[in-house]
PDB file of N, CA and C in Angstrom:
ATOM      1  N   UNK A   1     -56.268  -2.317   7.014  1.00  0.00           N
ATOM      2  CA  UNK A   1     -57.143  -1.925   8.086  1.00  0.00           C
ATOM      3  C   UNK A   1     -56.757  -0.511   8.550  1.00  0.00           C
ATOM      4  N   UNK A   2     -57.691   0.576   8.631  1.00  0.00           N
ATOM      5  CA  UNK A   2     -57.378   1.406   9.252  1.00  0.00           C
ATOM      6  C   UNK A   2     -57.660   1.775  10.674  1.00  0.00           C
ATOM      7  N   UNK A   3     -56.386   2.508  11.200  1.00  0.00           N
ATOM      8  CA  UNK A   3     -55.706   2.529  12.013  1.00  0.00           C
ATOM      9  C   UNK A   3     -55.657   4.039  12.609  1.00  0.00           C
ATOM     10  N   UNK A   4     -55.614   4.444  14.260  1.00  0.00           N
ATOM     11  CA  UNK A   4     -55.091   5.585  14.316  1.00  0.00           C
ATOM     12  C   UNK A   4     -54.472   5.750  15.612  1.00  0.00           C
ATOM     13  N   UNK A   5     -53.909   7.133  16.211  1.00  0.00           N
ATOM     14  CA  UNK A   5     -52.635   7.046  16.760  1.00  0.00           C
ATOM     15  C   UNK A   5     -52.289   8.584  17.181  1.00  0.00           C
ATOM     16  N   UNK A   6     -52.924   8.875  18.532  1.00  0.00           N
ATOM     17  CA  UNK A   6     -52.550   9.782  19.190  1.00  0.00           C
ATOM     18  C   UNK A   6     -51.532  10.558  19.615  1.00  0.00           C
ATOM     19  N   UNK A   7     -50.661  11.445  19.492  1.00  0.00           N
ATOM     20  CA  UNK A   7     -49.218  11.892  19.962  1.00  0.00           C
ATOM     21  C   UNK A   7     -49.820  13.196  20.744  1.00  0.00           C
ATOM     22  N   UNK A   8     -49.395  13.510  22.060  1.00  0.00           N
ATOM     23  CA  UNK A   8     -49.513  14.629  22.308  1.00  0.00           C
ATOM     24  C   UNK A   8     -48.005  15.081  22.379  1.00  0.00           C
ATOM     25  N   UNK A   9     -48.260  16.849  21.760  1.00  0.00           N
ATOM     26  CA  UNK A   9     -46.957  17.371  21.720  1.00  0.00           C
ATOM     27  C   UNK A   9     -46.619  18.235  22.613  1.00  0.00           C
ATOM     28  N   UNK A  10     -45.101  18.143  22.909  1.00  0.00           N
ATOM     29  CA  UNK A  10     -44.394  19.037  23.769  1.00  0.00           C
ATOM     30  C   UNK A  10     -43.464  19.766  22.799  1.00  0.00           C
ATOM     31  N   UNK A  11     -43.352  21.533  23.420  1.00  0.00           N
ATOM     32  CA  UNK A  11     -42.693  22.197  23.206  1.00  0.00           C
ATOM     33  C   UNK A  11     -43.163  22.611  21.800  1.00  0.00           C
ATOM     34  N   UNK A  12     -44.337  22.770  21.153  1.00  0.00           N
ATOM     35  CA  UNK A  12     -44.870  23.412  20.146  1.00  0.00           C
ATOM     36  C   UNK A  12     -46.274  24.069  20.359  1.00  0.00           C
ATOM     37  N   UNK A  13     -46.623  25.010  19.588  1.00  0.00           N
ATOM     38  CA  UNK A  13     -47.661  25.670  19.408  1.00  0.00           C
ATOM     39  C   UNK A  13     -48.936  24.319  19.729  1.00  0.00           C
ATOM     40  N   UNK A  14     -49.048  23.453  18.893  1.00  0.00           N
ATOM     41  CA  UNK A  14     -49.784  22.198  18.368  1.00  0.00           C
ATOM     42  C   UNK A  14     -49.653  21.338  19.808  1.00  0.00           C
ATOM     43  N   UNK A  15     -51.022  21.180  19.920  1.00  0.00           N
ATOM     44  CA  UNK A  15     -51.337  20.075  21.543  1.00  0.00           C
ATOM     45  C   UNK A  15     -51.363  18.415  21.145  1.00  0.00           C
ATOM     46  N   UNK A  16     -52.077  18.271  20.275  1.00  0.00           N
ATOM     47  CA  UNK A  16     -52.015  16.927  19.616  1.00  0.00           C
ATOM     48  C   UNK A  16     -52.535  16.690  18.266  1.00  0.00           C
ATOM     49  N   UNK A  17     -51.463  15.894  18.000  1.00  0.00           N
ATOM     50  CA  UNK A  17     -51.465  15.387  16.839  1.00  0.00           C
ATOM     51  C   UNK A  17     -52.095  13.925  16.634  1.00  0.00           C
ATOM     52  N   UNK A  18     -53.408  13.795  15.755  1.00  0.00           N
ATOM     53  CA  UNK A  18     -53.597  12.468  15.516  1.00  0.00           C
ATOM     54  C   UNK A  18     -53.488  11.993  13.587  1.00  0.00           C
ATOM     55  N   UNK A  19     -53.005  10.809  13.638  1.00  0.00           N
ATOM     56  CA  UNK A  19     -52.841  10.330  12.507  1.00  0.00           C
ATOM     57  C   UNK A  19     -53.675   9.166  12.218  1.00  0.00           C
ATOM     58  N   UNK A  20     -54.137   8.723  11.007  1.00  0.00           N
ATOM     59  CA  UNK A  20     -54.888   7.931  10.551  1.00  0.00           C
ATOM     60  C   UNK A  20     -54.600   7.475   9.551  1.00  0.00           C
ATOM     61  N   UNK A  21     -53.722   5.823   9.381  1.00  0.00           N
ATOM     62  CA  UNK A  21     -53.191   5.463   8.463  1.00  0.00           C
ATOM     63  C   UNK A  21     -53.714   4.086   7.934  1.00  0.00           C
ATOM     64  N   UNK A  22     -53.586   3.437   6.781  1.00  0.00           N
ATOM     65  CA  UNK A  22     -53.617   1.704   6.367  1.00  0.00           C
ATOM     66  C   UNK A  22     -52.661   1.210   7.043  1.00  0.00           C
ATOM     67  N   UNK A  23     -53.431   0.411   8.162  1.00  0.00           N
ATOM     68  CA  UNK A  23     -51.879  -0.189   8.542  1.00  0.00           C
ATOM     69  C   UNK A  23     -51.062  -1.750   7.544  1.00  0.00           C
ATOM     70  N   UNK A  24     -52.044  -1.640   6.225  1.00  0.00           N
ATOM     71  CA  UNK A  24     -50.910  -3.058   5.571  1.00  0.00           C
ATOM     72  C   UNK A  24     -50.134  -1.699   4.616  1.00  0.00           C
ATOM     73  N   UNK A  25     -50.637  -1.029   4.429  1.00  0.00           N
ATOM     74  CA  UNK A  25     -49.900  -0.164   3.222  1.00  0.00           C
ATOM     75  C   UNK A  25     -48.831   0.953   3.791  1.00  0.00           C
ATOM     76  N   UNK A  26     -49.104   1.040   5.442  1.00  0.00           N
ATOM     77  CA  UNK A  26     -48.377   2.213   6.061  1.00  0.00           C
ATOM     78  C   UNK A  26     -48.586   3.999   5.307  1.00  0.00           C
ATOM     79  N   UNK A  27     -49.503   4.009   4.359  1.00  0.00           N
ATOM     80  CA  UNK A  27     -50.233   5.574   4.151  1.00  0.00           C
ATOM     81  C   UNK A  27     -51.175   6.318   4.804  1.00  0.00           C
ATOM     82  N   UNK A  28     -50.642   7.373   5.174  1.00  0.00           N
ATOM     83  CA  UNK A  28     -51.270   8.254   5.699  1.00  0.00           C
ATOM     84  C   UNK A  28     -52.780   8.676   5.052  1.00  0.00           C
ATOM     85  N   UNK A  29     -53.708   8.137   5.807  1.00  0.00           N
ATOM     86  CA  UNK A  29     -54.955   8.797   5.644  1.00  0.00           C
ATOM     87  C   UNK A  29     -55.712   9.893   5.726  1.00  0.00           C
ATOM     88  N   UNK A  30     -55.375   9.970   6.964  1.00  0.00           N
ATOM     89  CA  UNK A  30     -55.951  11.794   7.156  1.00  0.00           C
ATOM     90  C   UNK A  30     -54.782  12.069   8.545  1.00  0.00           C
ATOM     91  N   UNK A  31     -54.660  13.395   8.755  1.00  0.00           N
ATOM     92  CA  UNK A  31     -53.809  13.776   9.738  1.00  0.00           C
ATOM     93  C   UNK A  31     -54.604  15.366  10.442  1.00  0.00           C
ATOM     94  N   UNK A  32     -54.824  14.639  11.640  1.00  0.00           N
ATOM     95  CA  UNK A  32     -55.468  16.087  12.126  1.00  0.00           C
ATOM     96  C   UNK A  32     -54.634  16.824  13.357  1.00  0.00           C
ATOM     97  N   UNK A  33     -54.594  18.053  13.652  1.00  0.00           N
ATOM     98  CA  UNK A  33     -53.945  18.557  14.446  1.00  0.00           C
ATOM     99  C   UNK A  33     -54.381  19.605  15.406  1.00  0.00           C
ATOM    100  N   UNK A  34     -54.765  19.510  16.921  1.00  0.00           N
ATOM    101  CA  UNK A  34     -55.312  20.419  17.284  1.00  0.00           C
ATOM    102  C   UNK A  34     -54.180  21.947  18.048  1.00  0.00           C
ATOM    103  N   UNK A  35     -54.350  22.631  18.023  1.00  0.00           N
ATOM    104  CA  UNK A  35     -53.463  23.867  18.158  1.00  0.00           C
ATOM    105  C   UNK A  35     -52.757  24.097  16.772  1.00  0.00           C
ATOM    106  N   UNK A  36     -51.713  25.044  17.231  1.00  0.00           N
ATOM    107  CA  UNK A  36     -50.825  25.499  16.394  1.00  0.00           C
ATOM    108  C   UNK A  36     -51.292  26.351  15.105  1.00  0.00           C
ATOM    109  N   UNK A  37     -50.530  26.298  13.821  1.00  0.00           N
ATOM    110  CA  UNK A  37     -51.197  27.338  12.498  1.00  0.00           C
ATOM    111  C   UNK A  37     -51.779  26.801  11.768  1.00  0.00           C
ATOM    112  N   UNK A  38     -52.992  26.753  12.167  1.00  0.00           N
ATOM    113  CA  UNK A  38     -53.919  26.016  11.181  1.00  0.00           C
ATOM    114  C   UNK A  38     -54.223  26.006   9.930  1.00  0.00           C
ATOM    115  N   UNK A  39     -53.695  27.206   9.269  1.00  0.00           N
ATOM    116  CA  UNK A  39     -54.051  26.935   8.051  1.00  0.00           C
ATOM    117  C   UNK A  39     -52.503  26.161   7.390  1.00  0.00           C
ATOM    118  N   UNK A  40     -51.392  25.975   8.152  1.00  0.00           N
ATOM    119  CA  UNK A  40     -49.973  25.622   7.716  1.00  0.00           C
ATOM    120  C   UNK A  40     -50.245  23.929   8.058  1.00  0.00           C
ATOM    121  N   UNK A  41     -50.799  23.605   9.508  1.00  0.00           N
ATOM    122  CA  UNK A  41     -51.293  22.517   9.650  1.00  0.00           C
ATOM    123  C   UNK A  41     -52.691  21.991   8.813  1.00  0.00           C
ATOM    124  N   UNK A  42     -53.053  22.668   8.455  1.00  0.00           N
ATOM    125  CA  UNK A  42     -53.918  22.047   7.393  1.00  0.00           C
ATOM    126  C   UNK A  42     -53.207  21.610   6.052  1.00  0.00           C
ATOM    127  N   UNK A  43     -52.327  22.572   5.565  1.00  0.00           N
ATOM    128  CA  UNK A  43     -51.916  22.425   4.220  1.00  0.00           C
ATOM    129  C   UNK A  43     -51.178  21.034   4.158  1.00  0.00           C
ATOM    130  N   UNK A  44     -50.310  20.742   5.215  1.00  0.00           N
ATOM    131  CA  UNK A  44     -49.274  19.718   5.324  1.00  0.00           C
ATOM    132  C   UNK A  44     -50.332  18.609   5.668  1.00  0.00           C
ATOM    133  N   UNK A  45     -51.420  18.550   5.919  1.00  0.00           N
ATOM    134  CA  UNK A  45     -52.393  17.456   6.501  1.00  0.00           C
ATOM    135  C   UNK A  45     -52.336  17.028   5.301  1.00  0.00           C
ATOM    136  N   UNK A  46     -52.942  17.879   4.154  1.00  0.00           N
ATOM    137  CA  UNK A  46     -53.270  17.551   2.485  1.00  0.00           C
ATOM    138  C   UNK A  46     -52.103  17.106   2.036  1.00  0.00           C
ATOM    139  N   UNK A  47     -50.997  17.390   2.318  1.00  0.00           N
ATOM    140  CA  UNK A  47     -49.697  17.233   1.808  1.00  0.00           C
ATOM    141  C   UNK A  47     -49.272  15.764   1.709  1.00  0.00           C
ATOM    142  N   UNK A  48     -49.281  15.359   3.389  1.00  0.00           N
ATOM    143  CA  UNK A  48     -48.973  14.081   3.329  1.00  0.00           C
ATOM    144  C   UNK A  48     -50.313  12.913   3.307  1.00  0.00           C
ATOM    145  N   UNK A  49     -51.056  12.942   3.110  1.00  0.00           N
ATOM    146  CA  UNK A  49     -51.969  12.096   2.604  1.00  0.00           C
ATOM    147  C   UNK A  49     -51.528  11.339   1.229  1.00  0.00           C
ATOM    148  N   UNK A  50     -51.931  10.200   1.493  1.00  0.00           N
ATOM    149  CA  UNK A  50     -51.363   9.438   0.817  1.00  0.00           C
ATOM    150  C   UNK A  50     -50.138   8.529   0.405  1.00  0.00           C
ATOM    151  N   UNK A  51     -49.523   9.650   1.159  1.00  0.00           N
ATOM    152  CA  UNK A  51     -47.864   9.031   1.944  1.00  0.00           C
ATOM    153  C   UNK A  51     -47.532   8.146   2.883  1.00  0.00           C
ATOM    154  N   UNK A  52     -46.234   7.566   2.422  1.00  0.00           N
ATOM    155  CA  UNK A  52     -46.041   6.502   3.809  1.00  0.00           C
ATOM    156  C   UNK A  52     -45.703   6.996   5.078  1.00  0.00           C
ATOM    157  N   UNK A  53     -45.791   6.518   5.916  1.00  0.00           N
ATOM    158  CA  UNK A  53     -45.480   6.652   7.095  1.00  0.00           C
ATOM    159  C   UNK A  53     -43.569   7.244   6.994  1.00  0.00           C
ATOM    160  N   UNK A  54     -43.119   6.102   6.496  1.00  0.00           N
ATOM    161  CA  UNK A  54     -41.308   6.491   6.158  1.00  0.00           C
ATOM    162  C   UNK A  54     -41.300   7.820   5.679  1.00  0.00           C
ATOM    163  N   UNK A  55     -41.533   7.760   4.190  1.00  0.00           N
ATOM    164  CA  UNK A  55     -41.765   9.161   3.698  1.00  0.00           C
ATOM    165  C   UNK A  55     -42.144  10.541   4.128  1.00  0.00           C
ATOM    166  N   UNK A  56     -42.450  10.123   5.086  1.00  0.00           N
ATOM    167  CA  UNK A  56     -43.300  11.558   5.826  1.00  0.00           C
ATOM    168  C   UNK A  56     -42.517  11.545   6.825  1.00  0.00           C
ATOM    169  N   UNK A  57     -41.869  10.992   7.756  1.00  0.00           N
ATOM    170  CA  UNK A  57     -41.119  10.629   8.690  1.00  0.00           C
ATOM    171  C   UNK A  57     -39.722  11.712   8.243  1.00  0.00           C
ATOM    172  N   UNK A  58     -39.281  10.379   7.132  1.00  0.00           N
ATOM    173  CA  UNK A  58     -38.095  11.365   6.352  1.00  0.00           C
ATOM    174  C   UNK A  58     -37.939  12.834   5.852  1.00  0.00           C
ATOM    175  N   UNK A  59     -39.032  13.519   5.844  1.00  0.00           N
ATOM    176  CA  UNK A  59     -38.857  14.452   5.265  1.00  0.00           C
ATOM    177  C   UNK A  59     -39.359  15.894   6.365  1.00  0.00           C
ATOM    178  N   UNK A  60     -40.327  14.942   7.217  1.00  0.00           N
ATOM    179  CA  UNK A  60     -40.283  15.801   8.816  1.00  0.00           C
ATOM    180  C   UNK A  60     -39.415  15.939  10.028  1.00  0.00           C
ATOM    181  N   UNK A  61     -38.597  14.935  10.098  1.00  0.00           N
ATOM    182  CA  UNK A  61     -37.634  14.815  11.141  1.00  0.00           C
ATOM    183  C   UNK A  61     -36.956  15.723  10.934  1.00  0.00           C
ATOM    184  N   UNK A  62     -36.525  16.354  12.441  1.00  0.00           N
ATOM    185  CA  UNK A  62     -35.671  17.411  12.646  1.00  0.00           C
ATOM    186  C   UNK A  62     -35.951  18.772  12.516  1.00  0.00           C
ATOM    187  N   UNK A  63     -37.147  19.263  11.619  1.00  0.00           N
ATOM    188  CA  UNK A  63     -37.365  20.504  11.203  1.00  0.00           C
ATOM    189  C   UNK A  63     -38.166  21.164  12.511  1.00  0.00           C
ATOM    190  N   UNK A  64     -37.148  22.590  12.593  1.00  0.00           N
ATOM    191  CA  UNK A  64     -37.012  23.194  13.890  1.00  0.00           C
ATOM    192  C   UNK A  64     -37.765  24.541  13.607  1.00  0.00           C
ATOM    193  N   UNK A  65     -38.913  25.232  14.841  1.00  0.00           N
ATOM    194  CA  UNK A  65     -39.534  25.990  14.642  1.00  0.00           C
ATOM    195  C   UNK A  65     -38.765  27.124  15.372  1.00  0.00           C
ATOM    196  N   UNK A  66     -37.445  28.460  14.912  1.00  0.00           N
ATOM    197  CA  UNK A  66     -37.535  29.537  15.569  1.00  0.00           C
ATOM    198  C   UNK A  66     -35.912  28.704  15.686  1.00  0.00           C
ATOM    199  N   UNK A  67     -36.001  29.274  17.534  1.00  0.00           N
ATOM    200  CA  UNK A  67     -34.622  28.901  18.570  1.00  0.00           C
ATOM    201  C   UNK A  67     -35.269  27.814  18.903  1.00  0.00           C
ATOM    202  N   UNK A  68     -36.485  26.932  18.771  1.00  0.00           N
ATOM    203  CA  UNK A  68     -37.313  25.551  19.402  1.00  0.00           C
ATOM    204  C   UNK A  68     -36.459  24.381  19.263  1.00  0.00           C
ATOM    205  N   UNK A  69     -35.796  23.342  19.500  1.00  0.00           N
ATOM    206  CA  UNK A  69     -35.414  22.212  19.405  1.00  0.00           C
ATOM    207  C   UNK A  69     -36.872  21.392  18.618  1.00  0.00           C
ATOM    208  N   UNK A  70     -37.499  21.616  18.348  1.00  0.00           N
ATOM    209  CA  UNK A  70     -38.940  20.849  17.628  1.00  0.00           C
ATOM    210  C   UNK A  70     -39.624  21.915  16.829  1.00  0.00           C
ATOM    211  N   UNK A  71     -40.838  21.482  16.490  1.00  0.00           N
ATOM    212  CA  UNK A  71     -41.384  22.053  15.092  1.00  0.00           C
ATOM    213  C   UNK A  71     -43.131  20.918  15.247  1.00  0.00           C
ATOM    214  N   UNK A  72     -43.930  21.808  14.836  1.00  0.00           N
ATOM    215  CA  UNK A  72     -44.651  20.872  14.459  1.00  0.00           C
ATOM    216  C   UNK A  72     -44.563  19.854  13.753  1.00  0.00           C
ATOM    217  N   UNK A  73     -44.086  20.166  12.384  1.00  0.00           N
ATOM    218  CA  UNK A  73     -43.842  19.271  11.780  1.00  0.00           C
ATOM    219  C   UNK A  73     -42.591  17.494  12.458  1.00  0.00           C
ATOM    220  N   UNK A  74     -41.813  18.246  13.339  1.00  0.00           N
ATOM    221  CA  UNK A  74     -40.937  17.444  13.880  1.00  0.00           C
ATOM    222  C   UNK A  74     -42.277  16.547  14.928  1.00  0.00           C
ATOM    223  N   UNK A  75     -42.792  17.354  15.279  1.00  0.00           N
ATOM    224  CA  UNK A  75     -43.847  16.547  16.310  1.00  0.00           C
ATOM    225  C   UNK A  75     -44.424  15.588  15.291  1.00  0.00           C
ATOM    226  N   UNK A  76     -45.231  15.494  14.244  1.00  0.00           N
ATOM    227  CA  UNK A  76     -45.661  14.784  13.423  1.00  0.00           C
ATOM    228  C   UNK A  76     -44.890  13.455  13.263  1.00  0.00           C
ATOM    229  N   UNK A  77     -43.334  13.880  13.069  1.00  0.00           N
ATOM    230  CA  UNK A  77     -42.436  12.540  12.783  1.00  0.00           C
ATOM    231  C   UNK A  77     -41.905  12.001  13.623  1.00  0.00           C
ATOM    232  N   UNK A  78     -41.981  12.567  15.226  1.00  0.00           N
ATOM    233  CA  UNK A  78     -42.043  11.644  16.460  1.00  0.00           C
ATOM    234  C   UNK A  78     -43.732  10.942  16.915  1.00  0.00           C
ATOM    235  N   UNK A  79     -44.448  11.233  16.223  1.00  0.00           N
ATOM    236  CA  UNK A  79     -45.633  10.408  15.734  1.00  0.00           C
ATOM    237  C   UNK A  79     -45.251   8.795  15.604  1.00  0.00           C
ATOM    238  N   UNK A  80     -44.891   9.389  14.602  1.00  0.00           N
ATOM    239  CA  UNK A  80     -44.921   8.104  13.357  1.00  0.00           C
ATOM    240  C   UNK A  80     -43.672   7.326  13.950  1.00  0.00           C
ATOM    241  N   UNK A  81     -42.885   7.983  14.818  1.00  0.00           N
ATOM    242  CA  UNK A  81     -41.819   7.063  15.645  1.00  0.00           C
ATOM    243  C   UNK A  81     -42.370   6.155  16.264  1.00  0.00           C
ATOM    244  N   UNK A  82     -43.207   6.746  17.289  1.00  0.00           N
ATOM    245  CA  UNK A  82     -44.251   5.974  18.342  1.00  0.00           C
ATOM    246  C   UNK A  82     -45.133   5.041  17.917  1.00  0.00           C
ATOM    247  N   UNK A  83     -45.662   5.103  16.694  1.00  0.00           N
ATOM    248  CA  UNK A  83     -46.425   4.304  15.713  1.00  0.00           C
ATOM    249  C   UNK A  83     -45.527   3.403  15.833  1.00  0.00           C
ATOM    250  N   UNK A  84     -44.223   3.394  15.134  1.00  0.00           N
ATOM    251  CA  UNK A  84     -43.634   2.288  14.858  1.00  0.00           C
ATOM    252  C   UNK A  84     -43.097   1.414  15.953  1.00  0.00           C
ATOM    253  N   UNK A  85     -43.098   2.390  17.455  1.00  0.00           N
ATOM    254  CA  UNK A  85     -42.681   1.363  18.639  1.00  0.00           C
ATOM    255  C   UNK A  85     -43.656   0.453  19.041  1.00  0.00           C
ATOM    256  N   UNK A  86     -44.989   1.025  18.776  1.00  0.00           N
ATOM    257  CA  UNK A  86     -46.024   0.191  19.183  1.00  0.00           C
ATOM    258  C   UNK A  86     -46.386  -1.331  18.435  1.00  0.00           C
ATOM    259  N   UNK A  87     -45.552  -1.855  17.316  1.00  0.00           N
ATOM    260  CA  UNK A  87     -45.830  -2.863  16.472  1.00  0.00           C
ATOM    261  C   UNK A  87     -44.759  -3.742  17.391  1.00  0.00           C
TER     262      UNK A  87
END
């Protein structure tokens, strides 16, 4: 069944992030993002499609934009955190 899942972000370019996944398969369906570098947030939208939720998680966590403690991309994988608190 698909599924989707609002994050608004703090401390990045990017205001919110929504994700759209299978929730029996946990893959990312589409990922849209409003603010930030859109054509960098676009590319990574294409990127992780098709990916699990873990997978994308794992490989976004932590990645820091500048002197920022976060990153878009880090916003993405406190997403998919919140996803997973909500089950």
């Amino acid at each position: 069944m698909k599924k989707d899942y609002t994050h608004i972000c703090r401390g990045t370019c990017s205001r919110q992030i929504t994700i759209y996944y299978d929730d029996e398969t946990k893959k990312i369906i589409d990922l849209e993002v409003v603010g930030g570098c859109n054509g960098n947030l676009k590319g990574i939208g294409e990127l992780v499609k098709g990916m699990t939720l873990d997978e994308v998680h794992n490989k976004l966590k932590g990645v820091r934009c500048g002197m920022k403690s976060t990153s878009c991309p880090d916003q993405i994988a406190l997403a998919i955190e919140e996803i997973e608190l909500e089950k």
